[in-house]
Protein backbone atom coordinates (compact mmCIF):
# COMPACT_ATOMS: atom_id res chain seq x y z
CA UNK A 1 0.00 0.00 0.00
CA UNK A 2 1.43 3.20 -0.96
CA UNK A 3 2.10 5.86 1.99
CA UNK A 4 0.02 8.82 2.33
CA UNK A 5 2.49 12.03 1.52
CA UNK A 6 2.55 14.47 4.39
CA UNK A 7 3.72 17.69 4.21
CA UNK A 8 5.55 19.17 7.51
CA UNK A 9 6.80 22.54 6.98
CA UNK A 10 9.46 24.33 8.81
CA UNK A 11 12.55 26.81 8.72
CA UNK A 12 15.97 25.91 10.21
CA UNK A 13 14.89 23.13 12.34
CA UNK A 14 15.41 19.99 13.11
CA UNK A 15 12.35 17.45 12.34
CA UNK A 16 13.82 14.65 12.47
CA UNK A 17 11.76 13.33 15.58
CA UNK A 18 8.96 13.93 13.71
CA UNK A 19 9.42 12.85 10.33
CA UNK A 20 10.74 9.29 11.94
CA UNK A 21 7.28 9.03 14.54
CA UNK A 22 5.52 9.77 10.75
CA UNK A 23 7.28 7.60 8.94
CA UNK A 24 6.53 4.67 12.15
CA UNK A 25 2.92 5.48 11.97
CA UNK A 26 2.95 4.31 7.99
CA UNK A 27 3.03 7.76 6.43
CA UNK A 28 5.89 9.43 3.70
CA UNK A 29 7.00 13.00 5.28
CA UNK A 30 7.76 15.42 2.74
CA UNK A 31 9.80 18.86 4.78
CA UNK A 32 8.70 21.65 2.95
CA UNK A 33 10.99 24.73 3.49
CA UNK A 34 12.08 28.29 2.28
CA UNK A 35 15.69 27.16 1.14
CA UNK A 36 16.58 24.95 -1.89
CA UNK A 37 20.02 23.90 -0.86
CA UNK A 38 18.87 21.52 2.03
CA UNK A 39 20.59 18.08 2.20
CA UNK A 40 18.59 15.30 0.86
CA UNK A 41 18.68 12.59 3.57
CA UNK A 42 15.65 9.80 3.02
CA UNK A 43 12.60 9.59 3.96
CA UNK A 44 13.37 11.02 7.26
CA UNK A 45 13.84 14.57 5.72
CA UNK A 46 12.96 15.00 1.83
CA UNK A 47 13.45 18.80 1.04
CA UNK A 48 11.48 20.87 -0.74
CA UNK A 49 11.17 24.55 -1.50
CA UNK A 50 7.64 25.71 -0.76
CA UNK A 51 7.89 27.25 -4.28
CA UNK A 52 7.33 23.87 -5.74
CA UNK A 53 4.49 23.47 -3.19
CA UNK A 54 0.97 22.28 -4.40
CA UNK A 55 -1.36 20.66 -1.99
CA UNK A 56 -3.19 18.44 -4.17
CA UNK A 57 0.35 16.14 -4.03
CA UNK A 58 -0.24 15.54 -0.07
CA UNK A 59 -2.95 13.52 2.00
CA UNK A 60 -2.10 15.92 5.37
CA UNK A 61 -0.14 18.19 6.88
CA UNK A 62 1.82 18.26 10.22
CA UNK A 63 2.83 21.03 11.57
CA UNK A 64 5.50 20.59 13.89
CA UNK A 65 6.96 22.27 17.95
CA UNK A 66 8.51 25.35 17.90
CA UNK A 67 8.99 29.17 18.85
CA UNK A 68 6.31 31.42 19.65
CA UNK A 69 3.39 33.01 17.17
CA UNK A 70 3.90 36.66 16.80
CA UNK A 71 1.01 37.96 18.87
CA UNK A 72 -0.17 40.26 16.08
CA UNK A 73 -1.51 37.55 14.46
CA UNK A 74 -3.86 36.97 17.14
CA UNK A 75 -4.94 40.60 17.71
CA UNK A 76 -2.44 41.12 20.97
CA UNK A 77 0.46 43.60 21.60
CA UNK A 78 3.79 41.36 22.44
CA UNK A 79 3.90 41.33 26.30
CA UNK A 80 7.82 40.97 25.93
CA UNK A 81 7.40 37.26 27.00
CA UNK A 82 7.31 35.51 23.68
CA UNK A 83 10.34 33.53 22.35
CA UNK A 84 11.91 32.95 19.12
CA UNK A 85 9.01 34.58 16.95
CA UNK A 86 10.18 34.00 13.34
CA UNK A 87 7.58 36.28 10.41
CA UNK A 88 8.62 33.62 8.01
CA UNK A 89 7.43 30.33 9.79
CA UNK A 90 4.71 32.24 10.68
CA UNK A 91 3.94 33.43 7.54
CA UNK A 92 5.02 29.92 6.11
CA UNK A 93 2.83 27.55 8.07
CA UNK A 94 -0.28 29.73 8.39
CA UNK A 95 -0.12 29.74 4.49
CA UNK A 96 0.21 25.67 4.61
CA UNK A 97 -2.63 25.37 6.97
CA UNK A 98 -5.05 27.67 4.72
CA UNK A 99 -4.49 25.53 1.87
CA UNK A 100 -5.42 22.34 3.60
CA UNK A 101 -8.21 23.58 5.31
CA UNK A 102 -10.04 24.75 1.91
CA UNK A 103 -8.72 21.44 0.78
CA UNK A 104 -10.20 19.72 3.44
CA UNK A 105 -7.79 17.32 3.90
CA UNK A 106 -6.09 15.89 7.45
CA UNK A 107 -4.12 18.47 9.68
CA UNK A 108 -2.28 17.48 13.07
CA UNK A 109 -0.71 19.93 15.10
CA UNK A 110 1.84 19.55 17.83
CA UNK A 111 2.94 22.01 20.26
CA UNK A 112 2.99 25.17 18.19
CA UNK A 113 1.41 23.98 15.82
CA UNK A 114 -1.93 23.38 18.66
CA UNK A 115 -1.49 26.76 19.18
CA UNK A 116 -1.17 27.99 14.97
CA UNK A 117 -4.45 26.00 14.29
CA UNK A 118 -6.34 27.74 17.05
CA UNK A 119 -4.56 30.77 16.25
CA UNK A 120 -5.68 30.25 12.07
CA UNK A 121 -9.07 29.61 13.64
CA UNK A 122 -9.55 33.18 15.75
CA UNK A 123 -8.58 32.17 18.69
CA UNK A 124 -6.52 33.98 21.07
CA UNK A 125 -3.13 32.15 23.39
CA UNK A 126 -1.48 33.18 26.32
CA UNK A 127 1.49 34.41 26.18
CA UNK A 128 3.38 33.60 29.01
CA UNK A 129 1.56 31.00 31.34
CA UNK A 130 1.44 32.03 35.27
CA UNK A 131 2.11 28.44 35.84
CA UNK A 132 4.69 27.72 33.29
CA UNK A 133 6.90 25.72 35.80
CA UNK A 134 4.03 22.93 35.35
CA UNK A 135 4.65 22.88 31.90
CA UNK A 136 8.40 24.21 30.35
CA UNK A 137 11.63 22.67 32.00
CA UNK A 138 13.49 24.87 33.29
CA UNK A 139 17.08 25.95 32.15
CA UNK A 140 18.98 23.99 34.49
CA UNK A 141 16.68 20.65 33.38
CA UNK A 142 16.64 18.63 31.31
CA UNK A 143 14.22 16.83 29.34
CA UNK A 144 10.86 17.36 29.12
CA UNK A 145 8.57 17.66 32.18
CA UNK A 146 5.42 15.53 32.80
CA UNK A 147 1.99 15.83 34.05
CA UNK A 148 -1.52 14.31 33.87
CA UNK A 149 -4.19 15.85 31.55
CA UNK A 150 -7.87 14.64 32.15
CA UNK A 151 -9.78 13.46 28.33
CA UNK A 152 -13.21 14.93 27.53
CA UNK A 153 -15.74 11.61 27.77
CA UNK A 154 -16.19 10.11 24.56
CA UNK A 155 -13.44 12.28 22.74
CA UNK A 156 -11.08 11.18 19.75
CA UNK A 157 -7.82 11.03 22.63
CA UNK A 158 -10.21 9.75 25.23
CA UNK A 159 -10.76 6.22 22.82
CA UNK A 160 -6.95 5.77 22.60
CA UNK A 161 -5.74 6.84 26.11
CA UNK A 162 -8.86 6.56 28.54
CA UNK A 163 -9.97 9.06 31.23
CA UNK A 164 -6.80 10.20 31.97
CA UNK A 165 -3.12 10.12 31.03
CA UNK A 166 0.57 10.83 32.18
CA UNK A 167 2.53 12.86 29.19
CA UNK A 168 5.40 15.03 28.09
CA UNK A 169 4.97 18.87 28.19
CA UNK A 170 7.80 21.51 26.82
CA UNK A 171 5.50 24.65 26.61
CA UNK A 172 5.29 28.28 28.37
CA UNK A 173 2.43 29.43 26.41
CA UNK A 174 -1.07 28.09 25.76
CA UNK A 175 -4.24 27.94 24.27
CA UNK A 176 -6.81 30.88 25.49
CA UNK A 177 -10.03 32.01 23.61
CA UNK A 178 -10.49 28.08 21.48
CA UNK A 179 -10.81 29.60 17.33
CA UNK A 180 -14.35 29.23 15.79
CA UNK A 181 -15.11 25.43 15.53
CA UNK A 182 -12.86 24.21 17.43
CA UNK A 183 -13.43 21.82 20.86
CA UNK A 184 -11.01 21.32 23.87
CA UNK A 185 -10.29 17.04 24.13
CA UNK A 186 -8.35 17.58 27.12
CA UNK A 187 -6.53 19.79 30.14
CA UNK A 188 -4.69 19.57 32.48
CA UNK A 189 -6.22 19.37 35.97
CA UNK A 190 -4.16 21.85 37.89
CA UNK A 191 -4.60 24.73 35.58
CA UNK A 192 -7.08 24.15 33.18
CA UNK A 193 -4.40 24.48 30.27
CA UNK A 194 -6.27 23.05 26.89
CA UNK A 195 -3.83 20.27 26.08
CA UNK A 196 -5.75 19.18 23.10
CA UNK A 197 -8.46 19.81 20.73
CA UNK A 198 -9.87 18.91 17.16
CA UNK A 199 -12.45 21.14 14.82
CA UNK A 200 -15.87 20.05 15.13
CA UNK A 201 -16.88 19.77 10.96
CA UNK A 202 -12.65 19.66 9.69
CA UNK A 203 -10.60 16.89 10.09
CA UNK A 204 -8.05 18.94 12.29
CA UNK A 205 -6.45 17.71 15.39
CA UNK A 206 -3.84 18.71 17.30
CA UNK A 207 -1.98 18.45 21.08
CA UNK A 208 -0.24 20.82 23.34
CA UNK A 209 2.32 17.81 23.84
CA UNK A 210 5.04 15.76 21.89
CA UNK A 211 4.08 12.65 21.01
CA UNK A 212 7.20 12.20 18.99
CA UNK A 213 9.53 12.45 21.72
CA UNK A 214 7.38 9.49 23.66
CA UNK A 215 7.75 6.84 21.02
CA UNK A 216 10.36 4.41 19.64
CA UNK A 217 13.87 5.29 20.61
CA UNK A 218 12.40 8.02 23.27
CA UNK A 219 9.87 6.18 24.44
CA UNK A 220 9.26 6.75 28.41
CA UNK A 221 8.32 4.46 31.20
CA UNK A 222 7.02 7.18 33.23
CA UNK A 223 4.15 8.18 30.11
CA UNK A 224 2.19 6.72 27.48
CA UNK A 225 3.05 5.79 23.98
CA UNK A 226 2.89 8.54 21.85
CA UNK A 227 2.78 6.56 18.42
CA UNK A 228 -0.74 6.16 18.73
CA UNK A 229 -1.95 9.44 18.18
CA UNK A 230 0.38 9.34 14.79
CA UNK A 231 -1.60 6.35 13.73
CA UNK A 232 -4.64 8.09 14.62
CA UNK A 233 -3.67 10.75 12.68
CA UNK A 234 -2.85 8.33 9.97
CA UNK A 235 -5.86 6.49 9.72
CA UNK A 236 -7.78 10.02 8.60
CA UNK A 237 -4.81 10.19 6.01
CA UNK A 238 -5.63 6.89 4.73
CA UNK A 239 -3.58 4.33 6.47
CA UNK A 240 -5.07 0.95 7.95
CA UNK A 241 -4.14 1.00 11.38
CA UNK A 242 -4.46 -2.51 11.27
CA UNK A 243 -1.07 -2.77 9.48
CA UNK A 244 0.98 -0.59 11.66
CA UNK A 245 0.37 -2.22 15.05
CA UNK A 246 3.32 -3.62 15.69
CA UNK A 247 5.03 -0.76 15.88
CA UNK A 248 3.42 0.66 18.85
């Protein structure tokens, strides 16, 4: 069966977390960029220039972790808390999203990319969380930190991980005003922080967390699996999840 193409942009960063959880979860990533001299290295990151870019060549898009939305394009005045805001990814992935939403085809977004859907969609995010320390390591850490988030009943994340859940977290801003359409899938209990959500007539998705970094090689004992939430993702992109088990 031949792999749904999925499209992950991104701008001087390194995917390669991602495009190896996409590739696990029975999917072809594609890194779609602003330069044309990057290094062809596999399947695990196939350049190309968003020039050549036409969406009717993908099944879905991913859009990846990362620095912080420039709060103008949420209606908000920078607070002087936001980090590594870069126009061009901005500018980049908001231009990605728009094309698969009129397409109406698959979208998954993790970390920043929770927050660019809900940001595409209206919706407002907080710029610096009061409670960060529950969710960003801090500099003397390392790795990510961890906490519980509690599943709305009968959800899409509540049918693969139950009531509720230990996972990663690497964030210091958040979801605030959800964009129009979209529904909150889960929080976390101490501070209500939307940890996931999905549009209620789209097939979008997306999660505050990083499923990539809690599967295969960097798989945890102290979380679940992240993997299945890629082959969740994968199913709406085509894949039978049926074939992929085995490498949950």
């Amino acid at each position: 069966m031949k792999r749904p193409r999925i499209a992950l942009p991104e701008i001087d960063q390194d995917v390669r977390n991602y495009t190896r959880a996409v590739y696990a979860a029975g999917m072809e990533p594609v890194v779609i960029s602003v330069e044309t001299h990057q290094t062809h290295c596999g399947y695990q990151q196939e350049y190309l220039d968003h020039a050549q870019f036409n969406v009717d060549a993908y099944d879905g898009l991913l859009l990846p972790g990362g620095g912080d939305i420039d709060p103008h394009r949420y209606g908000r005045e920078d607070e002087g808390k936001c980090m590594l805001i870069m126009d061009a990814l901005d500018e980049l992935q908001l231009a990605m999203l728009d094309d698969f939403v009129r397409s109406g085809k698959p979208v998954f977004g993790i970390c920043r990319g929770h927050q660019l859907i809900n940001v595409y969609f209206g919706g407002t995010l907080i710029q610096h969380l009061p409670t960060s320390f529950r969710h960003c390591r801090e500099p003397d850490e390392t790795g990510d930190k961890r906490h519980y988030c509690k599943t709305r009943t009968g959800g899409w994340l509540a049918d693969l991980y139950g009531e509720a859940f230990p996972h990663n977290s690497a964030h210091h801003q958040a979801v605030d005003i959800l964009g129009k359409g979209l529904v909150a899938d889960s929080w976390c209990p101490e501070d209500g922080c939307i940890e996931s959500m999905h549009h209620e007539s789209l097939p979008v998705y997306s999660v505050q967390w990083h499923p990539e970094r809690m599967c295969l090689a960097l798989e945890r004992s102290d979380m679940v699996n992240g993997l299945p939430v890629l082959h969740f993702f994968a199913s709406r992109c085509g894949v039978e999840q049926e074939e992929h088990k085995g490498s949950v």
